[in-house]
N, C-alpha and C. Protein backbone atom coordinates (compact mmCIF):
# COMPACT_ATOMS: atom_id res chain seq x y z
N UNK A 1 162.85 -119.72 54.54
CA UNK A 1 163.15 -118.34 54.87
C UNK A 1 162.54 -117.95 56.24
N UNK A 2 161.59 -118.42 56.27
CA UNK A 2 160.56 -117.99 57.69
C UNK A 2 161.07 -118.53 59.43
N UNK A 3 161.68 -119.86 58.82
CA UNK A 3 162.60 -120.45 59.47
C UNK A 3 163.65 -119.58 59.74
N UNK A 4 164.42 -119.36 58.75
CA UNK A 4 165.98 -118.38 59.02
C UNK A 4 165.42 -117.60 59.38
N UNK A 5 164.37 -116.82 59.80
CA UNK A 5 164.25 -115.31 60.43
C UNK A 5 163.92 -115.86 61.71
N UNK A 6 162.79 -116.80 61.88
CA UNK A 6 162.91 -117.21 63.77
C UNK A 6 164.27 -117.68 64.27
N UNK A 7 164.96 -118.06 63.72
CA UNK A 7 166.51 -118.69 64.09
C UNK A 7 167.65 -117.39 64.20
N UNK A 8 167.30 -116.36 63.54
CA UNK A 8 168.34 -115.12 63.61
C UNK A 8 167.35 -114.26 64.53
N UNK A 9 166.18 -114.27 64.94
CA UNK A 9 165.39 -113.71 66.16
C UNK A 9 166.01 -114.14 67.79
N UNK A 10 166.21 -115.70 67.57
CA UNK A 10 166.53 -116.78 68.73
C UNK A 10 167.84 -116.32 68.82
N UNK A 11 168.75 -116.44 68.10
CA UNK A 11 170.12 -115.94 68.21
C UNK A 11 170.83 -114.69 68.37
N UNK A 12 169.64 -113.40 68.15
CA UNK A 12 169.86 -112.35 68.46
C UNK A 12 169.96 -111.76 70.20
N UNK A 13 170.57 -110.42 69.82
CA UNK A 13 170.80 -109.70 71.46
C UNK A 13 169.86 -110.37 72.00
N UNK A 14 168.28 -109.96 72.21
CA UNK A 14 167.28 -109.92 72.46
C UNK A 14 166.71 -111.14 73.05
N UNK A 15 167.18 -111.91 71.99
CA UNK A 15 166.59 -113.77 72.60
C UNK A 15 167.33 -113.79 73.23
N UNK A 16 168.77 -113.96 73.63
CA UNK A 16 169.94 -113.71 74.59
C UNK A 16 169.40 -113.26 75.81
N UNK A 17 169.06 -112.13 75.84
CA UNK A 17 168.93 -110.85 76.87
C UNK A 17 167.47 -112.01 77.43
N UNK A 18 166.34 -112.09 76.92
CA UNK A 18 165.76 -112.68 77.23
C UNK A 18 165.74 -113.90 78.02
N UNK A 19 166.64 -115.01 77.44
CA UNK A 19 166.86 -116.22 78.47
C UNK A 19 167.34 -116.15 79.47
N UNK A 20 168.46 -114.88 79.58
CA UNK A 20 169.28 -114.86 80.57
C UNK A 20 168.98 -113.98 81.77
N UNK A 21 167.69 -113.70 81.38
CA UNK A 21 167.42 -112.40 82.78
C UNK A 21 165.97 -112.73 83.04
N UNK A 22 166.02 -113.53 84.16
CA UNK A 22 164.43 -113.58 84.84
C UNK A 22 163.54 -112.23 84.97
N UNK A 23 164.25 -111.15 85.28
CA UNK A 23 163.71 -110.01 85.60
C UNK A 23 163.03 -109.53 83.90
N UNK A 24 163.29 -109.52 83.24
CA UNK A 24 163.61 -109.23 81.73
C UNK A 24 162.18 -109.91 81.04
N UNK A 25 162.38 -111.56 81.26
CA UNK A 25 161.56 -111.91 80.67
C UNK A 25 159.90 -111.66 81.67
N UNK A 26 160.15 -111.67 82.63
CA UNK A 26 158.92 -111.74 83.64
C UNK A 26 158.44 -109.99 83.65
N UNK A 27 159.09 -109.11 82.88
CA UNK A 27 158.50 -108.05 82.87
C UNK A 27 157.80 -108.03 81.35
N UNK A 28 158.52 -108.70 81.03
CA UNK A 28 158.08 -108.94 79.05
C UNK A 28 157.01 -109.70 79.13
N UNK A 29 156.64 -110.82 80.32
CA UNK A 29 155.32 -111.50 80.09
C UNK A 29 154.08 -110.32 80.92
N UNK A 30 154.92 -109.74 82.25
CA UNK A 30 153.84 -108.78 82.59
C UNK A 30 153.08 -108.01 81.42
N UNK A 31 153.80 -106.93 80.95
CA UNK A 31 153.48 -106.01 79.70
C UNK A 31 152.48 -106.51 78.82
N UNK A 32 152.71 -107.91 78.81
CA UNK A 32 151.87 -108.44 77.38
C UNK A 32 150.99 -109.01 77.75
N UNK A 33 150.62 -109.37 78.78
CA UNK A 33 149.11 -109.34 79.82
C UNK A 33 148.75 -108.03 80.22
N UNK A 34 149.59 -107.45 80.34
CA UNK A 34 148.30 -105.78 80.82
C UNK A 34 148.48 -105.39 79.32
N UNK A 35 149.37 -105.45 78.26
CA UNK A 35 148.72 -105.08 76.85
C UNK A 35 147.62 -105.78 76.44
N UNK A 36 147.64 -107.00 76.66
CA UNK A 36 146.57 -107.71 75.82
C UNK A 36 144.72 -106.99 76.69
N UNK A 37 145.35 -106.79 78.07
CA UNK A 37 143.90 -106.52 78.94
C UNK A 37 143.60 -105.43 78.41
N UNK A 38 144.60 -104.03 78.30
CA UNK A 38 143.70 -103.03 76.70
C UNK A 38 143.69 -103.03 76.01
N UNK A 39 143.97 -103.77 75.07
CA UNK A 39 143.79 -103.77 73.85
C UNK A 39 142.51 -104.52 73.41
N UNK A 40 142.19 -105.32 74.01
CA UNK A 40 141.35 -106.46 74.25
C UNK A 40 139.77 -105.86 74.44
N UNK A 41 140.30 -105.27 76.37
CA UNK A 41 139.14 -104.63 76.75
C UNK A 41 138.44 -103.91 76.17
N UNK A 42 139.49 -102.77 75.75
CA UNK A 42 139.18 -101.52 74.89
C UNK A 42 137.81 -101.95 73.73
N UNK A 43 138.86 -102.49 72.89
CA UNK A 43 137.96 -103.20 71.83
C UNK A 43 136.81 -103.57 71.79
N UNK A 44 136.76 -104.51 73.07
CA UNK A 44 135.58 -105.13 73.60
C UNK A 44 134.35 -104.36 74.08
N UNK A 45 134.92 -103.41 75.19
CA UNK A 45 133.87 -102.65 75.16
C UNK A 45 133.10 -101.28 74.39
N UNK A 46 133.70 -101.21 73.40
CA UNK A 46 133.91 -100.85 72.46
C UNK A 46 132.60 -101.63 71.58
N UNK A 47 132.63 -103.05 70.97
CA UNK A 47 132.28 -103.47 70.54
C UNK A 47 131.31 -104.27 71.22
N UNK A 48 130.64 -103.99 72.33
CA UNK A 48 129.89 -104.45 73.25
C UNK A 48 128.55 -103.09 73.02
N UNK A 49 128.95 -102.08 73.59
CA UNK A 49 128.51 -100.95 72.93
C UNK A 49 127.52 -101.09 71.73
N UNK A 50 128.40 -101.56 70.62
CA UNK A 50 127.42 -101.45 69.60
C UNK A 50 126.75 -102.59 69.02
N UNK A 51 126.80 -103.76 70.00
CA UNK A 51 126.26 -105.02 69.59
C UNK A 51 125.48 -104.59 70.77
N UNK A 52 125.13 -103.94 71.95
CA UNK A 52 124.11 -103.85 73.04
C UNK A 52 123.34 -102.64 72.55
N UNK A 53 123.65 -101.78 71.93
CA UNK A 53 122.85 -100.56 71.87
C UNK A 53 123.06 -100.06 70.19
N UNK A 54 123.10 -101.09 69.46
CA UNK A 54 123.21 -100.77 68.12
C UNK A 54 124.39 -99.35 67.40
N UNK A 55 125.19 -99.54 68.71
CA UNK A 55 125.77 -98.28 68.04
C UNK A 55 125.73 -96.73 68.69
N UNK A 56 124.43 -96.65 69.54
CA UNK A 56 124.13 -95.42 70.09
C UNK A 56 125.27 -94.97 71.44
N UNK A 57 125.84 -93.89 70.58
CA UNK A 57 126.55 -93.07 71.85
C UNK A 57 127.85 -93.94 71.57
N UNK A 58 127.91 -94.63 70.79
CA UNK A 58 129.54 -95.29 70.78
C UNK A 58 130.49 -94.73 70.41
N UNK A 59 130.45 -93.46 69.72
CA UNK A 59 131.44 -92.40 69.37
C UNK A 59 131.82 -91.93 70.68
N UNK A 60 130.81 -91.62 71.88
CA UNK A 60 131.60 -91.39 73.20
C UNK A 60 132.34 -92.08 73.64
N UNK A 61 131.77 -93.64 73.71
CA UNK A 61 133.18 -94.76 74.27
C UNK A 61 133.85 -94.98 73.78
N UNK A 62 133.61 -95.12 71.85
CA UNK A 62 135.48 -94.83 71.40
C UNK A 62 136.36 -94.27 72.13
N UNK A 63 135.83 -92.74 72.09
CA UNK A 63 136.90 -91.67 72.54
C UNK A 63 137.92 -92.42 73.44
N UNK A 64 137.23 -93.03 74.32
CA UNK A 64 138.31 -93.85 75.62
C UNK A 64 139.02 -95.00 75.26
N UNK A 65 137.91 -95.61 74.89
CA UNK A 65 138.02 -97.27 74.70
C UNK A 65 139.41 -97.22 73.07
N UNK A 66 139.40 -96.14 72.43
CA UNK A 66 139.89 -96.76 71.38
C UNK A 66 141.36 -96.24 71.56
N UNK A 67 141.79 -95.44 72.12
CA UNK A 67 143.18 -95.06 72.56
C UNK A 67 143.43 -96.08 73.61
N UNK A 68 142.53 -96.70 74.75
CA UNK A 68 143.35 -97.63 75.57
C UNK A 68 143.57 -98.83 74.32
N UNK A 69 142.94 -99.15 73.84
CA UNK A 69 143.16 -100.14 73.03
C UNK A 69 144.62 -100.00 72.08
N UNK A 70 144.51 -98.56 71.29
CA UNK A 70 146.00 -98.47 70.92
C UNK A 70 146.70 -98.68 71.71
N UNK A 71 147.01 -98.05 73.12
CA UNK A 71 148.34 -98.30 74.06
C UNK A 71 148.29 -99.91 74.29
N UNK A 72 147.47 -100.57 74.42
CA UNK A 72 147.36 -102.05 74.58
C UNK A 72 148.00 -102.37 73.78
N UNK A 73 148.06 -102.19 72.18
CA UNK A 73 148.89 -102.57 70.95
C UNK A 73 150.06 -101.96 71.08
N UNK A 74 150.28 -100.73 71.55
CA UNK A 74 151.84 -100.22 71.70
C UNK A 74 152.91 -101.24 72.78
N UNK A 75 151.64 -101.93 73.68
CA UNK A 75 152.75 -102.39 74.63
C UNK A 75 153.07 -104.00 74.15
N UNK A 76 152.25 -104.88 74.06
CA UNK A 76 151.93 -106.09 73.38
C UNK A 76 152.80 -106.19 71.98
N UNK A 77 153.14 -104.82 70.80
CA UNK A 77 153.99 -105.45 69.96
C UNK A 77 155.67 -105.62 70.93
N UNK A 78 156.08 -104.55 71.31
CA UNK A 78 157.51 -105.02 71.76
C UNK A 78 157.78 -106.45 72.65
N UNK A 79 156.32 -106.37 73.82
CA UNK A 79 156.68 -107.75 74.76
C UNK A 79 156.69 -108.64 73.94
N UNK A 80 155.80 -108.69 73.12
CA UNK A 80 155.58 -110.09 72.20
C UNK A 80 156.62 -110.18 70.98
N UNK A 81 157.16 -109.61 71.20
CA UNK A 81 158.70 -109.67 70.21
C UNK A 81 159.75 -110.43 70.92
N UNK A 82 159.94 -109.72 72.23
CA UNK A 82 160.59 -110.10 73.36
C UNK A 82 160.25 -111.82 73.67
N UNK A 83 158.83 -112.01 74.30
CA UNK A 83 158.79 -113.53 74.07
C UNK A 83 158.36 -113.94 73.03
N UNK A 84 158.31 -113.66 72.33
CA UNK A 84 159.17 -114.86 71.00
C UNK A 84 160.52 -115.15 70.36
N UNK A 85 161.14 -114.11 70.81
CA UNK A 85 162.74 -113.99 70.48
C UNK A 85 162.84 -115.48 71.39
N UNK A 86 162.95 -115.22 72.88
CA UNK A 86 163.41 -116.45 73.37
C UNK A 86 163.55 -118.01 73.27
N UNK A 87 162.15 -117.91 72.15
CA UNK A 87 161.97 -119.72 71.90
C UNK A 87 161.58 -119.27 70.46
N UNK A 88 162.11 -118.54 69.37
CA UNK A 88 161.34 -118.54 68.21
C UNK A 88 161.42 -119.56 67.54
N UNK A 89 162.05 -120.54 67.53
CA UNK A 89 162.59 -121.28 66.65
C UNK A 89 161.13 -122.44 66.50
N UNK A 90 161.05 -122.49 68.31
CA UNK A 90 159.75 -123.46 69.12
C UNK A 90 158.43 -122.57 68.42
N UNK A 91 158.07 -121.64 68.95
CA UNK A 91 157.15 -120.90 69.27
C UNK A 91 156.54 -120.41 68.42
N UNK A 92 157.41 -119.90 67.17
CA UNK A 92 157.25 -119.44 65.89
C UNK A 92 156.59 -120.43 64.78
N UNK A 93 156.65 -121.61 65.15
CA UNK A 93 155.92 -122.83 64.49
C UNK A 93 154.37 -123.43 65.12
N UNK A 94 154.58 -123.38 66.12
CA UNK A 94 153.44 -123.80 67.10
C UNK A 94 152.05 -123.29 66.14
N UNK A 95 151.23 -124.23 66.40
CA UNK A 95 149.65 -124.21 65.55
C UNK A 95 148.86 -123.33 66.46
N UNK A 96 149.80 -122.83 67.60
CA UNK A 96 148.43 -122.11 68.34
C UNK A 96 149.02 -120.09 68.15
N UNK A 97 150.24 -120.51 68.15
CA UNK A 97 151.14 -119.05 67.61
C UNK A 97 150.65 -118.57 66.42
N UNK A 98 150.22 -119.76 64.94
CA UNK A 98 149.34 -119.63 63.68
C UNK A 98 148.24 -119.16 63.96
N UNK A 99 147.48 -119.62 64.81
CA UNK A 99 146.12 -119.08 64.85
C UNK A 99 146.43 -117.98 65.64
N UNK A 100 146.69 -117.22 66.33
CA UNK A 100 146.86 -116.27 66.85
C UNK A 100 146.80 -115.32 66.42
N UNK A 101 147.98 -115.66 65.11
CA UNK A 101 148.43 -114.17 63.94
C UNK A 101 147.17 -114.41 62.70
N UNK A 102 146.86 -115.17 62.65
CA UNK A 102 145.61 -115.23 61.62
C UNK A 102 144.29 -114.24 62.41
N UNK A 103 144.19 -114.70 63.26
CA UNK A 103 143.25 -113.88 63.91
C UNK A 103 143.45 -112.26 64.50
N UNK A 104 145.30 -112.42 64.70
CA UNK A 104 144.72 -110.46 64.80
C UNK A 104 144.74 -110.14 63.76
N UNK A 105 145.14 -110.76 62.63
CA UNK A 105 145.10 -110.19 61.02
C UNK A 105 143.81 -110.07 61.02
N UNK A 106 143.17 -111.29 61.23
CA UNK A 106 141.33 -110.89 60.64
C UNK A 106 140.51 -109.78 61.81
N UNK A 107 141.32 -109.68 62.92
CA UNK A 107 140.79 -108.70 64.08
C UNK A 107 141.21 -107.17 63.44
N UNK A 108 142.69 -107.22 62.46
CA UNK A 108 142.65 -105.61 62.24
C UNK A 108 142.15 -105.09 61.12
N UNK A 109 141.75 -106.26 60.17
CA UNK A 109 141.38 -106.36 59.18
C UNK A 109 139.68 -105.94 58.91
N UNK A 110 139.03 -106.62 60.14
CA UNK A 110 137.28 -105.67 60.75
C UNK A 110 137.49 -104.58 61.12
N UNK A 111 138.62 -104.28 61.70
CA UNK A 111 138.91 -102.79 62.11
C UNK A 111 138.77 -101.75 60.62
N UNK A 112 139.66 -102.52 59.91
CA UNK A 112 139.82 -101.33 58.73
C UNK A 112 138.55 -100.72 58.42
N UNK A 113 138.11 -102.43 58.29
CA UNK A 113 136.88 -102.16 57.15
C UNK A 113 135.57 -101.27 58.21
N UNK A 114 135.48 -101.67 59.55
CA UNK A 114 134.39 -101.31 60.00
C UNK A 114 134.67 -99.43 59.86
N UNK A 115 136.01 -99.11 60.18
CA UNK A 115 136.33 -97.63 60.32
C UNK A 115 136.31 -96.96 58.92
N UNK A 116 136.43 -97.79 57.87
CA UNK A 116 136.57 -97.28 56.46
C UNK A 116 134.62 -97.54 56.02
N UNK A 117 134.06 -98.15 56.44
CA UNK A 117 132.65 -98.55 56.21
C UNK A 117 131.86 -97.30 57.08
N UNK A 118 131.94 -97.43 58.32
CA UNK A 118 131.36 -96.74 58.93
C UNK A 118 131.70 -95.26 59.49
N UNK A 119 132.63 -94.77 59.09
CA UNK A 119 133.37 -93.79 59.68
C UNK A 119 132.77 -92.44 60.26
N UNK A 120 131.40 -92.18 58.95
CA UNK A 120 130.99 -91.10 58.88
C UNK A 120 129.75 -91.22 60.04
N UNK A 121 129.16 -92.28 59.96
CA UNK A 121 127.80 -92.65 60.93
C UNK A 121 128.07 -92.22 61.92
N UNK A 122 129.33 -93.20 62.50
CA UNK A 122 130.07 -93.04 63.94
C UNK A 122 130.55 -91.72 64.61
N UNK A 123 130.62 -91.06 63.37
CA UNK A 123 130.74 -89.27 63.52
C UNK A 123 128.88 -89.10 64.34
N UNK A 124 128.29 -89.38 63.50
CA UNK A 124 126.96 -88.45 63.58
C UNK A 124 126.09 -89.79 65.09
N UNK A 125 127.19 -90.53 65.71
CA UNK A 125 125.99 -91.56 66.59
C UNK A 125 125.21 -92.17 65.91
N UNK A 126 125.42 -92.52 64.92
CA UNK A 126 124.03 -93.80 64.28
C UNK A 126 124.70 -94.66 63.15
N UNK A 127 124.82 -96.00 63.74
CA UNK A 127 125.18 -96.92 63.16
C UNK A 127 124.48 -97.77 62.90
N UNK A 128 123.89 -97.98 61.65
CA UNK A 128 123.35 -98.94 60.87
C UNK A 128 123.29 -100.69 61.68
N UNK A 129 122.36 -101.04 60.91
CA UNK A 129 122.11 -102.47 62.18
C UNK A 129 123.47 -103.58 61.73
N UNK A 130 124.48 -103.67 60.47
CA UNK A 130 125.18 -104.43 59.83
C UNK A 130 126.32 -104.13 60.56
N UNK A 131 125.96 -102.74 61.12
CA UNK A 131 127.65 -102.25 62.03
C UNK A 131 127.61 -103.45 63.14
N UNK A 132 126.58 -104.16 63.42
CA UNK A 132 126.83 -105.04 64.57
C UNK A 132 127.79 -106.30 63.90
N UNK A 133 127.16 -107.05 62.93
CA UNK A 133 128.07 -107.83 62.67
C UNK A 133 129.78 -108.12 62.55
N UNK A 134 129.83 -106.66 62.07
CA UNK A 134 131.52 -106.16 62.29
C UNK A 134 131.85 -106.31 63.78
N UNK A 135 131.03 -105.62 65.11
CA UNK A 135 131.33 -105.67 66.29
C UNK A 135 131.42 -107.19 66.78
N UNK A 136 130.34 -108.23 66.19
CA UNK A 136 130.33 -109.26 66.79
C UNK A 136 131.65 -110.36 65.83
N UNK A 137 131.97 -110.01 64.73
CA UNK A 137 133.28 -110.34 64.27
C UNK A 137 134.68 -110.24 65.10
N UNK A 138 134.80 -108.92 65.42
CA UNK A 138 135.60 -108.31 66.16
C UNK A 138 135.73 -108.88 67.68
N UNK A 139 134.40 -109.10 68.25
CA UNK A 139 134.51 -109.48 69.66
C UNK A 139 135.13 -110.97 69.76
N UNK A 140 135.01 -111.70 68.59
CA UNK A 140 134.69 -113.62 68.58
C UNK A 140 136.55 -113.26 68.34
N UNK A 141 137.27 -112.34 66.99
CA UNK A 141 138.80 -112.57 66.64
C UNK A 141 139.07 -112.25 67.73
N UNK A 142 139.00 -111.07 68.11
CA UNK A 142 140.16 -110.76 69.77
C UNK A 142 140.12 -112.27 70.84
N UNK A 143 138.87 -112.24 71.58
CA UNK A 143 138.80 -113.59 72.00
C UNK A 143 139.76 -114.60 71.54
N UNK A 144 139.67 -115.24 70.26
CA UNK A 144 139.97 -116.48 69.91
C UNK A 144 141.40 -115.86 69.99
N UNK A 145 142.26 -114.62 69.64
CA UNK A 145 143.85 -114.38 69.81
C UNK A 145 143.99 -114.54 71.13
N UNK A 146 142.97 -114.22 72.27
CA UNK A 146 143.78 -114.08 73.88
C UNK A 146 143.90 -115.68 73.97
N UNK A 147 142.55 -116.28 73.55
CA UNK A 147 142.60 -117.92 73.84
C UNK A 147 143.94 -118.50 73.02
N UNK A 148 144.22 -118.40 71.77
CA UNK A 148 145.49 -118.78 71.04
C UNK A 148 146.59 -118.62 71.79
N UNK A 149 146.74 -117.10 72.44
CA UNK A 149 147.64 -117.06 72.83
C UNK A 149 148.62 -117.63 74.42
N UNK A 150 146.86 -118.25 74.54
CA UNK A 150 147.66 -119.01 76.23
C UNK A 150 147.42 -120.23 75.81
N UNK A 151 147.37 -120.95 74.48
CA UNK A 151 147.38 -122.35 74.13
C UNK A 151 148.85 -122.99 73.94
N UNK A 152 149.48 -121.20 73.38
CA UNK A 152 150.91 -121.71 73.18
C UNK A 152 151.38 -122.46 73.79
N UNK A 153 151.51 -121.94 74.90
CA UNK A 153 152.34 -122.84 76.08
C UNK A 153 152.17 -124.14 76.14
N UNK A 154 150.72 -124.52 75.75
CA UNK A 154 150.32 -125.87 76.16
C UNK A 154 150.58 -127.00 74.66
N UNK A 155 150.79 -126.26 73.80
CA UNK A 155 151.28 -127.19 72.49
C UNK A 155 152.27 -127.16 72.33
């Protein structure tokens, strides 16, 4: 089944539109490098924050850091739809495309929990010393997805 959906991805408008327009795909790889740089960054410094200063004042750099980080995810799901339409059939199997999606699963998955764990602290500036481990979880998954995701190419 997982198969028939990368194969009706590849064969769709989209994978089409994709192979056939340099302009198309080279704006679809732009997007998903300046998505991944906020979504990434965001996060990061974000989670730098509270692995350097336990947390203090990180409700201020949310404020910034965590909306660039959404728009980073707003732009990164469509490009990355876009290139994978073009080779899903390839790309969609690849062991480095697997680790990729395993890891933003376990990257949104610290998210939940750290925002459902800590929610109220992060209100009041004081996050407990365990909030780091979530940050240093968080910093190692994003990482290992940007690294996954430029392995593709090479497997």
């Amino acid at each position: 089944m997982y198969l028939d959906m990368l194969a009706a991805l590849e064969s769709s408008w989209l994978g089409h539109a994709g192979r056939h327009s340099a302009w198309l795909y080279t704006l679809a790889n732009l997007f998903h490098v300046l998505g991944a740089a906020f979504l990434v960054g965001g996060i990061a410094v974000f989670d730098l924050k509270v692995l350097a200063e336990h947390g203090k004042n990180a409700r201020q750099v949310g404020r910034y850091a965590i909306p660039l980080a959404a728009a980073g995810l707003a732009i990164q799901i469509p490009s990355g739809i876009l290139l994978l339409a073009v080779e899903a059939r390839a790309l969609g199997v690849n062991p480095a495309f697997y680790t990729k999606l395993v890891f933003i699963a376990v990257g949104f998955a610290n998210v939940i929990l750290f925002h459902t764990r800590f929610n109220a602290t992060l209100r009041a500036d004081a996050l407990p010393p365990e909030a780091r481990v979530y940050a240093l979880v968080s910093l190692i998954a994003w990482i290992v997805v940007l690294l996954a995701g430029r392995m593709i190419a090479y497997l």
